[in-house]
N, C-alpha and C. Protein backbone atom coordinates (compact mmCIF):
# COMPACT_ATOMS: atom_id res chain seq x y z
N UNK A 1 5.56 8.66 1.78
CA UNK A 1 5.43 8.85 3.21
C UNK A 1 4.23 8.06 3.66
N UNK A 2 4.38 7.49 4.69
CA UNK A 2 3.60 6.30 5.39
C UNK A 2 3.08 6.71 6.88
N UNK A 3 2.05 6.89 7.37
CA UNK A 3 1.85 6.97 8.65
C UNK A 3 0.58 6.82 9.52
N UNK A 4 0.71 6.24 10.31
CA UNK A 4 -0.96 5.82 11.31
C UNK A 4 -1.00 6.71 11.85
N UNK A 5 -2.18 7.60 11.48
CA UNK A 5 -2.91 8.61 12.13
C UNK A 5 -4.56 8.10 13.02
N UNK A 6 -4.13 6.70 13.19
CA UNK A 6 -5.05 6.45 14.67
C UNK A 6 -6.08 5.98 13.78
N UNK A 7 -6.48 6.75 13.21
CA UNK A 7 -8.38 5.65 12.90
C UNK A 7 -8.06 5.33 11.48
N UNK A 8 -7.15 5.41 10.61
CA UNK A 8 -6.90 5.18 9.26
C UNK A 8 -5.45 5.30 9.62
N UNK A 9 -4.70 4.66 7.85
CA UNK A 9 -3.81 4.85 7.92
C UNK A 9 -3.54 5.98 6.29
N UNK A 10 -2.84 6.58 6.35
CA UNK A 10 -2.22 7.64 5.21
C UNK A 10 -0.50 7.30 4.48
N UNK A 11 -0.96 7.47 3.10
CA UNK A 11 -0.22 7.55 2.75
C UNK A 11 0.11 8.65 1.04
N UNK A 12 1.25 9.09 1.17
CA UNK A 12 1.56 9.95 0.25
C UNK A 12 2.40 9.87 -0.80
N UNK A 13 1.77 9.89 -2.14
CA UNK A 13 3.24 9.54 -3.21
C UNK A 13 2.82 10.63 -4.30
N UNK A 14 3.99 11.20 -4.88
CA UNK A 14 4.08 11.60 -6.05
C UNK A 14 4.24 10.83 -7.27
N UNK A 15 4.63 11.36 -8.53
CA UNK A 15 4.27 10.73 -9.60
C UNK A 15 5.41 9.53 -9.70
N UNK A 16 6.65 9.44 -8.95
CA UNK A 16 7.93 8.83 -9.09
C UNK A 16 7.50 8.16 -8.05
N UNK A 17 6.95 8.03 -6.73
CA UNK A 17 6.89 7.23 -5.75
C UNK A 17 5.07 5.78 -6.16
N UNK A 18 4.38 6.82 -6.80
CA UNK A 18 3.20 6.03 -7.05
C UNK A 18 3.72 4.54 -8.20
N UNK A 19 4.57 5.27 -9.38
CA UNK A 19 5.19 4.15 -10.18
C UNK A 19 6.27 3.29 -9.37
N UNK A 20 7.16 3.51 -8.05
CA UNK A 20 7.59 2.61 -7.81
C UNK A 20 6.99 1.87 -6.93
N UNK A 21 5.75 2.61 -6.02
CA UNK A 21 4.53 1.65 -5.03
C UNK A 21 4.22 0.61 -6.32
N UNK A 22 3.78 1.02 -7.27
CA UNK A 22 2.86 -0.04 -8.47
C UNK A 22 3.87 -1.40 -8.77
N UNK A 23 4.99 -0.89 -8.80
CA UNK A 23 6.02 -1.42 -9.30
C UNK A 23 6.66 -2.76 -8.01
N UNK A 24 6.45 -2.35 -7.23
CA UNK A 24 6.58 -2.94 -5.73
C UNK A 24 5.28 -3.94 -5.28
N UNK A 25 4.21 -3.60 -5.90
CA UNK A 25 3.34 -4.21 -5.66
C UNK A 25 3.27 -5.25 -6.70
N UNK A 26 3.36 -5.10 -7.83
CA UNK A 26 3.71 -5.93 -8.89
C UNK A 26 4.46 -7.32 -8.40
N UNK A 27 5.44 -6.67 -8.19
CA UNK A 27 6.65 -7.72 -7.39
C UNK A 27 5.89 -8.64 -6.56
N UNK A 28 5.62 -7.95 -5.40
CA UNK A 28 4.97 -9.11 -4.31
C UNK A 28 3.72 -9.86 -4.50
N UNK A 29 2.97 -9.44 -6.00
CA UNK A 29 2.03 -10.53 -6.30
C UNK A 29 2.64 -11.62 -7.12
N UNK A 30 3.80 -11.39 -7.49
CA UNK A 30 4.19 -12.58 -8.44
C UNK A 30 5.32 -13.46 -7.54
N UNK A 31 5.96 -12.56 -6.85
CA UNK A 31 6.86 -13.30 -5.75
C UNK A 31 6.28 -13.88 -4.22
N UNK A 32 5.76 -15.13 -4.00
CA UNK A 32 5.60 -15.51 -3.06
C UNK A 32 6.64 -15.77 -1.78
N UNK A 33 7.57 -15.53 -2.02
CA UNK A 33 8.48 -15.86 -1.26
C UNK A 33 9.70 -15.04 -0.62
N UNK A 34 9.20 -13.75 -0.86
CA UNK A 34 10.50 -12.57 -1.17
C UNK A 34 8.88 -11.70 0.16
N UNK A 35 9.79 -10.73 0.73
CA UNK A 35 9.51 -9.75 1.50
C UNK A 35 9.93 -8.36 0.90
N UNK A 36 8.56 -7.59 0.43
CA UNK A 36 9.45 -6.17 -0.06
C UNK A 36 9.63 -5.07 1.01
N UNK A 37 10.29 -4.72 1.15
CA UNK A 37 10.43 -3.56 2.07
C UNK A 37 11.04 -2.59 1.62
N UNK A 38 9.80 -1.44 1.87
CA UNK A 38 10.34 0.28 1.82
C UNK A 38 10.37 0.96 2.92
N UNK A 39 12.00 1.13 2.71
CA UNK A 39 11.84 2.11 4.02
C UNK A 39 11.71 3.36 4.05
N UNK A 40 10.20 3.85 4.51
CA UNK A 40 9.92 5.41 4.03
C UNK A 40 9.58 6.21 5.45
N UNK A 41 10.14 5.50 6.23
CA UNK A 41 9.11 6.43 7.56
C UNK A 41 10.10 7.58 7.99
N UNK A 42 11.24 7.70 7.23
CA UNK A 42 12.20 8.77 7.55
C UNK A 42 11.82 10.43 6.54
N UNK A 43 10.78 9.71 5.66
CA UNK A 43 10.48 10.98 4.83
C UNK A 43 9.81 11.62 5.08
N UNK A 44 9.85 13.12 4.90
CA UNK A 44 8.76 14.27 4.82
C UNK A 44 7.19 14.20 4.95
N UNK A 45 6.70 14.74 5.38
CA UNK A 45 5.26 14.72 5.10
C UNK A 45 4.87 15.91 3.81
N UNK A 46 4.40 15.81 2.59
CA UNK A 46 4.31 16.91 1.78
C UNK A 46 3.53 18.24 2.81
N UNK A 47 4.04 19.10 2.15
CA UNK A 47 3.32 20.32 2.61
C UNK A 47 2.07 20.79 2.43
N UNK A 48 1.50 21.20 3.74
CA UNK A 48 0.62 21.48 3.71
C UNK A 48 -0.90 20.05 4.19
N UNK A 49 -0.25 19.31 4.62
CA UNK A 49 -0.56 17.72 4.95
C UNK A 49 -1.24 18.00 6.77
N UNK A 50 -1.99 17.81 7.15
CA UNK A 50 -2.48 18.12 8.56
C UNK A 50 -3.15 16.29 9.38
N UNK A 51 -2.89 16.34 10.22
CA UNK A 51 -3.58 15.23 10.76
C UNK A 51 -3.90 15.36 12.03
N UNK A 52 -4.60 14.57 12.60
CA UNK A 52 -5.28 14.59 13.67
C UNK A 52 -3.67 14.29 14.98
N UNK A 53 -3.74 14.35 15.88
CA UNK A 53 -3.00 14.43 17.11
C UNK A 53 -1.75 14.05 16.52
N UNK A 54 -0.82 12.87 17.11
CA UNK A 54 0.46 12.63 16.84
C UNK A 54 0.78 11.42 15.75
N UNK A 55 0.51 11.24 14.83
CA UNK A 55 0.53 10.24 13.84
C UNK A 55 2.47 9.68 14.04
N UNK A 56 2.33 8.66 13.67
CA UNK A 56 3.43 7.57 13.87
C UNK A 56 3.72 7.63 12.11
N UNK A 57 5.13 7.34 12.22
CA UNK A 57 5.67 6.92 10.42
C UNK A 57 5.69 5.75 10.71
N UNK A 58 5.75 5.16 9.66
CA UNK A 58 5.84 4.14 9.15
C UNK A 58 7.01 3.89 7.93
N UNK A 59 7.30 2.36 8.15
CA UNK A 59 7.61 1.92 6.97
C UNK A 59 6.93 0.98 6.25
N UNK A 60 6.85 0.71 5.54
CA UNK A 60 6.05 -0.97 4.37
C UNK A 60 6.44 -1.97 4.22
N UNK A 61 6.76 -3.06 4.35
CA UNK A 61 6.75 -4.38 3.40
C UNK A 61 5.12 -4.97 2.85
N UNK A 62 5.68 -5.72 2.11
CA UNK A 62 4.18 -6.11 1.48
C UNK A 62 5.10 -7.47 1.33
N UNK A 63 3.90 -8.81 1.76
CA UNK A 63 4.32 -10.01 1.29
C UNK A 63 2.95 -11.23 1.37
N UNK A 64 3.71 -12.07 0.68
CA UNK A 64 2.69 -12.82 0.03
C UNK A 64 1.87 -13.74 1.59
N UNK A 65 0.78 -14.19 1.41
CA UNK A 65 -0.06 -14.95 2.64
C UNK A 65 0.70 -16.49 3.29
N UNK A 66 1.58 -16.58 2.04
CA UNK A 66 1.84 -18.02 1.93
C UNK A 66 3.38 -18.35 3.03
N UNK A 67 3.99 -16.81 2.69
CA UNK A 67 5.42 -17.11 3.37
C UNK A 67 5.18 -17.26 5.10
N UNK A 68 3.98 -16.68 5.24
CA UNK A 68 3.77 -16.58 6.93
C UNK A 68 4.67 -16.49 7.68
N UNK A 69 5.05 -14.84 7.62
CA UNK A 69 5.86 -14.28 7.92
C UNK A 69 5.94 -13.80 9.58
N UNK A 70 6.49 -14.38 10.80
CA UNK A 70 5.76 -13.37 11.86
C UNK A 70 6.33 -12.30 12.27
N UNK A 71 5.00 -11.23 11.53
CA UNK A 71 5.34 -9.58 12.23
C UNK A 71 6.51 -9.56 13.26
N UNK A 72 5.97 -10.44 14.37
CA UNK A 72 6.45 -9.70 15.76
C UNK A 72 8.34 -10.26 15.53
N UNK A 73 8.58 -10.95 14.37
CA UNK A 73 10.19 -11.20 14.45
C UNK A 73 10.76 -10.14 13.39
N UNK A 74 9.52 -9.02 13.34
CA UNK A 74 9.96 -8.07 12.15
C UNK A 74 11.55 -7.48 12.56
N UNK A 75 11.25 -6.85 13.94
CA UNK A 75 12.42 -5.56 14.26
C UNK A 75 13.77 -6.48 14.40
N UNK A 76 14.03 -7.83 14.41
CA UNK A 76 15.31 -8.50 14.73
C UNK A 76 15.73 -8.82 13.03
N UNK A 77 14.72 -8.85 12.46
CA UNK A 77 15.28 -9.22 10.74
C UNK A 77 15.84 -8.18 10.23
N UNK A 78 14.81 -7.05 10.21
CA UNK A 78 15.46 -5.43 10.12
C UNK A 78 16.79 -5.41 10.34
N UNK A 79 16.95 -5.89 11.77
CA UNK A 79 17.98 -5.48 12.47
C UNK A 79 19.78 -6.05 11.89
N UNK A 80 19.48 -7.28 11.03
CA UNK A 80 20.45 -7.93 10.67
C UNK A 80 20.40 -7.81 8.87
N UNK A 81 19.55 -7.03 8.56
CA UNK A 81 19.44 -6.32 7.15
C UNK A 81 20.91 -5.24 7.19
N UNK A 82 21.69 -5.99 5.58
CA UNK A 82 22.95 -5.03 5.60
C UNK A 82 21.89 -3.61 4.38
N UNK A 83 23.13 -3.07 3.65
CA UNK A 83 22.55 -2.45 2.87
C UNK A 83 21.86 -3.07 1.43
N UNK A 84 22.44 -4.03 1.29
CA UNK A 84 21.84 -4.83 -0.10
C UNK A 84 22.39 -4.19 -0.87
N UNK A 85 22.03 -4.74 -1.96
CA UNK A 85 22.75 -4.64 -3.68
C UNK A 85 21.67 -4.22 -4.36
N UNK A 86 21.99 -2.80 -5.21
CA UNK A 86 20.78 -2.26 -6.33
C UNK A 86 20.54 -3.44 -7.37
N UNK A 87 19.29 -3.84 -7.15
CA UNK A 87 18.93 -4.91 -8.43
C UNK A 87 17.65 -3.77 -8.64
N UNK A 88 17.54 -4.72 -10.11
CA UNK A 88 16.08 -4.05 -10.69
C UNK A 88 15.70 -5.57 -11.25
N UNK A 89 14.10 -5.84 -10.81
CA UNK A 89 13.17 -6.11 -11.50
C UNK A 89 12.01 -5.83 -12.81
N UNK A 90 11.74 -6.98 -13.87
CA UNK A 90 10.60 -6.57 -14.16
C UNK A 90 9.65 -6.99 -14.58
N UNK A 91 8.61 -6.48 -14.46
CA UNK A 91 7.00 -7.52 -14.03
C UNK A 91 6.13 -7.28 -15.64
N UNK A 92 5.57 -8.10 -15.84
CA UNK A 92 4.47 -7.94 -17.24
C UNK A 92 3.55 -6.68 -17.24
N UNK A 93 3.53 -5.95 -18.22
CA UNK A 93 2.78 -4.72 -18.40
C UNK A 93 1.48 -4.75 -17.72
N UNK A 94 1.13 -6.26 -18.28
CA UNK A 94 -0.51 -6.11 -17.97
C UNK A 94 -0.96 -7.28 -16.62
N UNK A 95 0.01 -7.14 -15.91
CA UNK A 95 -0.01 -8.17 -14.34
C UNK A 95 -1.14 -7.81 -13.57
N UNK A 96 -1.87 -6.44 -13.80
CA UNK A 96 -2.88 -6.22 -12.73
C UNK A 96 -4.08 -6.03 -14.06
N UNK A 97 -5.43 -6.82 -13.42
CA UNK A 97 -6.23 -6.95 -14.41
C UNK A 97 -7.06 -5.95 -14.62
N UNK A 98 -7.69 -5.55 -15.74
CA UNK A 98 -8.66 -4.30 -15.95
C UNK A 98 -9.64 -4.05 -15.13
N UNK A 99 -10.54 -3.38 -14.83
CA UNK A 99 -11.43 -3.00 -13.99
C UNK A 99 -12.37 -3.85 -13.63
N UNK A 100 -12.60 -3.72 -15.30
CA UNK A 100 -13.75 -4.92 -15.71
C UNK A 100 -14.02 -6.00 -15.65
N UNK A 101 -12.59 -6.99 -15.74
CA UNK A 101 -12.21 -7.83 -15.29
C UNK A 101 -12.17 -8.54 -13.86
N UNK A 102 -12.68 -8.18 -12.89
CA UNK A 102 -12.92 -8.01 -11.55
C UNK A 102 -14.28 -8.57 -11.01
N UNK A 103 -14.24 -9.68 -10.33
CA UNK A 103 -15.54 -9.43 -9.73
C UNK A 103 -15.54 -9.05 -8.24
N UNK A 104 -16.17 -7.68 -8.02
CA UNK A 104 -16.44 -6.93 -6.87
C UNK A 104 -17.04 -8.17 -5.75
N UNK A 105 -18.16 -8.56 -6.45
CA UNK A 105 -19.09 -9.08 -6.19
C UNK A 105 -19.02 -10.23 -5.17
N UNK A 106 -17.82 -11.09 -5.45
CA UNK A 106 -17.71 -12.06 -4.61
C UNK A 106 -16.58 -11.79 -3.43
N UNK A 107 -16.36 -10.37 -3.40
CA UNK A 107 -15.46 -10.22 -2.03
C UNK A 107 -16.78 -10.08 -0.95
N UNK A 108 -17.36 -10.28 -1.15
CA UNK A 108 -18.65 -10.13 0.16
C UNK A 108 -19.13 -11.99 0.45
N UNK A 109 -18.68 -12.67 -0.37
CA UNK A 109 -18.98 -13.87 -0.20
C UNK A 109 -18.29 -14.72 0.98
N UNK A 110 -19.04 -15.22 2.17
CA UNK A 110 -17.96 -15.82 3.21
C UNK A 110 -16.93 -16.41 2.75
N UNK A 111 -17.14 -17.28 1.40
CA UNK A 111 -16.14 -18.17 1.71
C UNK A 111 -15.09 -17.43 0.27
N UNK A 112 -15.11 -16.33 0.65
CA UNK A 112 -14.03 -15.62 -0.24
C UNK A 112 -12.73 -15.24 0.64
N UNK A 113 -11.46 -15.73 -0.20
CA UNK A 113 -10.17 -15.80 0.62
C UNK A 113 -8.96 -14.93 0.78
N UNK A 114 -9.67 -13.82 -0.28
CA UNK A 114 -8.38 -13.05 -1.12
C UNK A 114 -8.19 -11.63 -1.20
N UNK A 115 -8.58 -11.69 0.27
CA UNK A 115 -8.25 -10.03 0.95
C UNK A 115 -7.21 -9.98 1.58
N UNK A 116 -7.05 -8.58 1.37
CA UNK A 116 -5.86 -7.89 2.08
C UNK A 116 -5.73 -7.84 3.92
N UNK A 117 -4.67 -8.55 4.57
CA UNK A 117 -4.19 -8.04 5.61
C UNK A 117 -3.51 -7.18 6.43
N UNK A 118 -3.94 -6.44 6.95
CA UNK A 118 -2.84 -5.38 7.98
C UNK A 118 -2.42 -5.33 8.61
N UNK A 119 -0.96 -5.22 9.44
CA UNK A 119 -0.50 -5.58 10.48
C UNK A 119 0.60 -4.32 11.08
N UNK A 120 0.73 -4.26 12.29
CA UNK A 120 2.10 -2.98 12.53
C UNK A 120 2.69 -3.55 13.44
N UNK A 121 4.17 -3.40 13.23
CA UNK A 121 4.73 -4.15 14.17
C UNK A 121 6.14 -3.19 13.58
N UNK A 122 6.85 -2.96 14.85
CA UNK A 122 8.12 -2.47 14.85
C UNK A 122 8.23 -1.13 13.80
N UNK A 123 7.34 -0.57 13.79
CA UNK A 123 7.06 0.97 12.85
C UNK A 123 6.85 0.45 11.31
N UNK A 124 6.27 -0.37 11.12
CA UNK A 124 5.96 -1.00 9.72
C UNK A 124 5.00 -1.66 10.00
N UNK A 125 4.26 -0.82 8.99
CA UNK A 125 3.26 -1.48 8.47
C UNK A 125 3.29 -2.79 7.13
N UNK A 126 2.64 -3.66 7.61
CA UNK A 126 2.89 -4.93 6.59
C UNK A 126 1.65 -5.11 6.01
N UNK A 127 1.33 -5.38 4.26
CA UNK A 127 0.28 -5.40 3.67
C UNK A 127 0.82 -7.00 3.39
N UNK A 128 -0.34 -8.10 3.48
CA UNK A 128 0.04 -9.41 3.30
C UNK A 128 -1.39 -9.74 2.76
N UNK A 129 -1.30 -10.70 1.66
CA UNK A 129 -2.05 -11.06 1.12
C UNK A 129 -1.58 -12.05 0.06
N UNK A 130 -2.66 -12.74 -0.63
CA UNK A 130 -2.55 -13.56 -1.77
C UNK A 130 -1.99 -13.17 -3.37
N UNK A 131 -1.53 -13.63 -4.11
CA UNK A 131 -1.02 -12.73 -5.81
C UNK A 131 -2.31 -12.17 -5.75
N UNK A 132 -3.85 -12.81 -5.81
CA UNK A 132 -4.66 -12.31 -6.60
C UNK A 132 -5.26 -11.25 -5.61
N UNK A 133 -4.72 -10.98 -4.30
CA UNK A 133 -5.15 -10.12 -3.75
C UNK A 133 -4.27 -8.69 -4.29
N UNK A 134 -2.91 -9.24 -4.37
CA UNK A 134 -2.30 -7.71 -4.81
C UNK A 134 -2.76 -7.51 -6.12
N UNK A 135 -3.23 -7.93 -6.86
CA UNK A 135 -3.35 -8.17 -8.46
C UNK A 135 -4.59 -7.10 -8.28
N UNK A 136 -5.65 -7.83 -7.25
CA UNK A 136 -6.71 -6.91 -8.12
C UNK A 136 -6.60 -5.22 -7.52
N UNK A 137 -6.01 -5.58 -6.35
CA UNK A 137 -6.11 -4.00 -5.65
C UNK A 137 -4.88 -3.01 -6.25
N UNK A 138 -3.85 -3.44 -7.25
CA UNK A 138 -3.00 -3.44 -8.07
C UNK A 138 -3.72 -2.30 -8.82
N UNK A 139 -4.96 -2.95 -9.36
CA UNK A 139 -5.13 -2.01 -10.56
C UNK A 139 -5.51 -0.92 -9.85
N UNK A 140 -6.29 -0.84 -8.65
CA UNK A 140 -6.38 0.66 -8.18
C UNK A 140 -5.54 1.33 -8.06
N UNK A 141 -4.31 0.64 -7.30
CA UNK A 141 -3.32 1.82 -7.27
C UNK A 141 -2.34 2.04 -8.80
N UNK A 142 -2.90 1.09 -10.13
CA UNK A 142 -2.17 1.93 -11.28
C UNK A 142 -3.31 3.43 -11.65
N UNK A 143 -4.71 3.27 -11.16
CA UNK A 143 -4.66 4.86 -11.40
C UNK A 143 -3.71 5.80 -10.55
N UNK A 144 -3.16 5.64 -9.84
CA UNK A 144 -2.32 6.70 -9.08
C UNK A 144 -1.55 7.06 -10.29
N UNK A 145 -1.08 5.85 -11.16
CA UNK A 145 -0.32 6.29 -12.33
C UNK A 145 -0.12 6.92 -13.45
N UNK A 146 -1.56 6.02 -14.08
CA UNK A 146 -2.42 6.66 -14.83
C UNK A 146 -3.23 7.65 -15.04
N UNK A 147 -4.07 8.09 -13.94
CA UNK A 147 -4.72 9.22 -13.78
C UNK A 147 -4.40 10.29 -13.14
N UNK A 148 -3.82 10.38 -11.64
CA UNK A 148 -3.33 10.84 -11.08
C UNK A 148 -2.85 12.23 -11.46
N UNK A 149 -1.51 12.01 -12.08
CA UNK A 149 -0.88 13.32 -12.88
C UNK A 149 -1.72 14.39 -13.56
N UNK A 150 -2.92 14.01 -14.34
CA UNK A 150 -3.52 14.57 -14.98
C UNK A 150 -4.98 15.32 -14.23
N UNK A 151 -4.86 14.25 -13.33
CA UNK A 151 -6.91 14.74 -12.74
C UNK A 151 -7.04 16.42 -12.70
N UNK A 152 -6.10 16.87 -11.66
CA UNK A 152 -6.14 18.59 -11.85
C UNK A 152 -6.48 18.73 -12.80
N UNK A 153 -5.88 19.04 -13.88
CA UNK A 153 -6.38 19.61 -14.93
C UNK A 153 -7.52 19.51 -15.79
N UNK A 154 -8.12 17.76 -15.37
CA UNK A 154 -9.47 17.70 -16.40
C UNK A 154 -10.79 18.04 -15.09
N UNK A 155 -10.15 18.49 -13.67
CA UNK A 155 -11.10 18.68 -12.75
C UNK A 155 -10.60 19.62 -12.09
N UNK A 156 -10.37 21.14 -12.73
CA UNK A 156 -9.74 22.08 -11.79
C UNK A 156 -10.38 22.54 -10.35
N UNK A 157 -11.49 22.08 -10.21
CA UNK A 157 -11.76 22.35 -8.85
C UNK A 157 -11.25 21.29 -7.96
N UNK A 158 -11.00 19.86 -8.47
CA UNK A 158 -10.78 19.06 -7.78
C UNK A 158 -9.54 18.73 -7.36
N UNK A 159 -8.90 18.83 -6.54
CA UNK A 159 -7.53 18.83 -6.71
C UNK A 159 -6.53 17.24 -6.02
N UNK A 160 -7.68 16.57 -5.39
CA UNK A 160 -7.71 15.29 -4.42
C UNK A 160 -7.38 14.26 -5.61
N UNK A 161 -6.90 13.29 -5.24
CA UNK A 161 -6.94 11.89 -6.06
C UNK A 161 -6.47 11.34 -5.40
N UNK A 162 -7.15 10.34 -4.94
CA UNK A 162 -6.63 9.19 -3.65
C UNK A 162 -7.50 7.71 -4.15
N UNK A 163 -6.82 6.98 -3.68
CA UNK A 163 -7.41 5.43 -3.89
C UNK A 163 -7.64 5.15 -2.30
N UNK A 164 -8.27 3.53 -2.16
CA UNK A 164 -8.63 3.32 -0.97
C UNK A 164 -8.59 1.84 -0.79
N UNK A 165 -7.66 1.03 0.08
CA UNK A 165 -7.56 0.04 0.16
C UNK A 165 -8.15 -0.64 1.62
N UNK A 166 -8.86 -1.78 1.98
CA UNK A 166 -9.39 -2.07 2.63
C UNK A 166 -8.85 -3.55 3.26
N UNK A 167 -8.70 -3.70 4.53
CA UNK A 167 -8.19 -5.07 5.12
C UNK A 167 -9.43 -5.83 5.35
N UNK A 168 -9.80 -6.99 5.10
CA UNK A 168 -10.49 -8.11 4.69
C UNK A 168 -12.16 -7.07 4.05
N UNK A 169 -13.05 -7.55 4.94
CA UNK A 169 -14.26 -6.66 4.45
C UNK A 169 -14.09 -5.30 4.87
N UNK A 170 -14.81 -4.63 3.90
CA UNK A 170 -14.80 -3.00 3.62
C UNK A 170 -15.46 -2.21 4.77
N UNK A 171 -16.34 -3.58 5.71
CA UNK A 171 -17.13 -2.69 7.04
C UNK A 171 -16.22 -2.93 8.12
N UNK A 172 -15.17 -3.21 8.01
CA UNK A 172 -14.35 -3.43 9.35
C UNK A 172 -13.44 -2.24 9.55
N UNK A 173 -13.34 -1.44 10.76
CA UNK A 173 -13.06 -0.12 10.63
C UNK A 173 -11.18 -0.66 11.32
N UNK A 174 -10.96 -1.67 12.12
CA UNK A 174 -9.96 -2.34 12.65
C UNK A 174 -9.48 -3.62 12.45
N UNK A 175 -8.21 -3.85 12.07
CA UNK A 175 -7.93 -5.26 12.20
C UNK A 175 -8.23 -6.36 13.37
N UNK A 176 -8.03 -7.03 13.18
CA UNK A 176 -8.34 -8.59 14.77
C UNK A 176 -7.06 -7.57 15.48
N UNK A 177 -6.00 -7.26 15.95
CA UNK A 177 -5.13 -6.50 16.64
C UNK A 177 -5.15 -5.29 16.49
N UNK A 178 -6.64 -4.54 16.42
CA UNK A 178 -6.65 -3.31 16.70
C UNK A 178 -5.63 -2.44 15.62
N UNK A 179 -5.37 -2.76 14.38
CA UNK A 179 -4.07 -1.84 13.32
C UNK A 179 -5.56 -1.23 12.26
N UNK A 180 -5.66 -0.01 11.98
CA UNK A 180 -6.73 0.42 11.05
C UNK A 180 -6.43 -0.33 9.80
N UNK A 181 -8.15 -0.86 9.66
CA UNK A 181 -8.78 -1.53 8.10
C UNK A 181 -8.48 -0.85 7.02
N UNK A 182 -8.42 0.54 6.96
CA UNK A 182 -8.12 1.53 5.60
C UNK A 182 -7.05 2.06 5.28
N UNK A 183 -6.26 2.01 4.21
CA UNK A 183 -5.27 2.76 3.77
C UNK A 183 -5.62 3.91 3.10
N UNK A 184 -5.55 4.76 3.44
CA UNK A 184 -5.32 6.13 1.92
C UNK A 184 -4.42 6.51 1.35
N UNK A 185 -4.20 6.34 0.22
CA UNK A 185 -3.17 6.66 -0.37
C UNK A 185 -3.36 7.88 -1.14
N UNK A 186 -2.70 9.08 -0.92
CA UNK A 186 -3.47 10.44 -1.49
C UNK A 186 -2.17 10.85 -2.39
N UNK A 187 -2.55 11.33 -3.93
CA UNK A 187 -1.58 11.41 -4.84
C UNK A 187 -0.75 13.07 -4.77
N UNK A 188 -0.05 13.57 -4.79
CA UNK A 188 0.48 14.62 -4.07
C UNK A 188 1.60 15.46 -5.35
N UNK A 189 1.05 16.04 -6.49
CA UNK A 189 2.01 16.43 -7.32
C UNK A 189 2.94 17.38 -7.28
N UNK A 190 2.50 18.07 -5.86
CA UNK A 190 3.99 19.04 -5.39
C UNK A 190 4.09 18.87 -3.95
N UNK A 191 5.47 18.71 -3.51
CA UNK A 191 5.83 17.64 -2.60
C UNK A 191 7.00 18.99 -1.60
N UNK A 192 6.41 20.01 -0.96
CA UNK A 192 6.86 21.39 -0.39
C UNK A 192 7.08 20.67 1.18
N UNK A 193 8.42 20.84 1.56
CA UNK A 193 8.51 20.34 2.91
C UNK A 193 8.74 21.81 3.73
């Protein structure tokens, strides 16, 4: 479940939705040329989920910087989308790089190119960026995978596990068109509508 709640945006997956977000994201760092789209803005909000005034659903695509895609011809492409054919993809185990592997350091550098964009247009939200932008923010969301399931239990007071994705620099609270800089993605292991 996907939705702009006005000053951020939220989002919700369980243990089956976090492996196919990872799995989806995978995709659109290695495919430059393909548009992924999930359509989730028809789903539930888990229970017990509260937000500020009237939050909007959403749906997702994620695509690469290169296809330069324009948003605003989103709702007419939609519109001529049949149902498609079940294919399955699959991406290299180790496509998103270790932690460590990362330098933090030079996303603060001006002439650094390889941040994430946000955009909303036609009830979708679009994450667009470079491979090495989904790559590195990739590995954050494989803890949703990895850790996720388990945190309760090695932190019984804690019951939260969320990652946090950011559109270009981390101090920008809005995109250039006014769409919120932050995603949350909050991991949700019982899913009560």
């Amino acid at each position: 479940m996907l939705r702009d709640d006005g000053h951020w945006l939220s989002m919700y997956v369980d243990r089956d939705g976090a492996e196919c977000l990872t799995g989806l994201w995978a995709l659109a760092a290695r495919s430059a040329r393909s548009l992924v789209h999930l359509p989730i803005r028809g789903n539930p909000v888990p229970g017990g989920v509260a937000g500020e005034g009237e939050p909007v659903a959403l749906d997702l695509v994620l695509a690469h910087h290169r296809l330069q895609f324009r948003t605003s011809s989103w709702k007419e492409v939609r519109a001529r989308l049949g149902r498609g054919q079940l294919q399955t993809a699959a991406t290299p185990v180790g496509d998103f790089p270790d932690v460590g592997e990362i330098d933090y350091e030079r996303r603060y550098h001006r002439s650094y190119r390889d941040h994430l964009g946000f955009d909303i247009a036609a009830h979708t939200l679009f994450v667009v960026g470079s491979a090495t932008a989904f790559r590195e923010h990739g590995t954050v969301l494989r803890g949703l995978v990895d850790e996720a399931p388990s945190h309760g239990r090695r932190y019984p007071g804690d019951r939260h596990y969320c990652v946090e994705l950011t559109s270009g620099l981390w101090s920008r609270p809005r995109t250039r068109r006014n769409v919120p800089g932050s995603l949350h993605i909050e991991y949700c292991d019982s899913w009560n509508d």
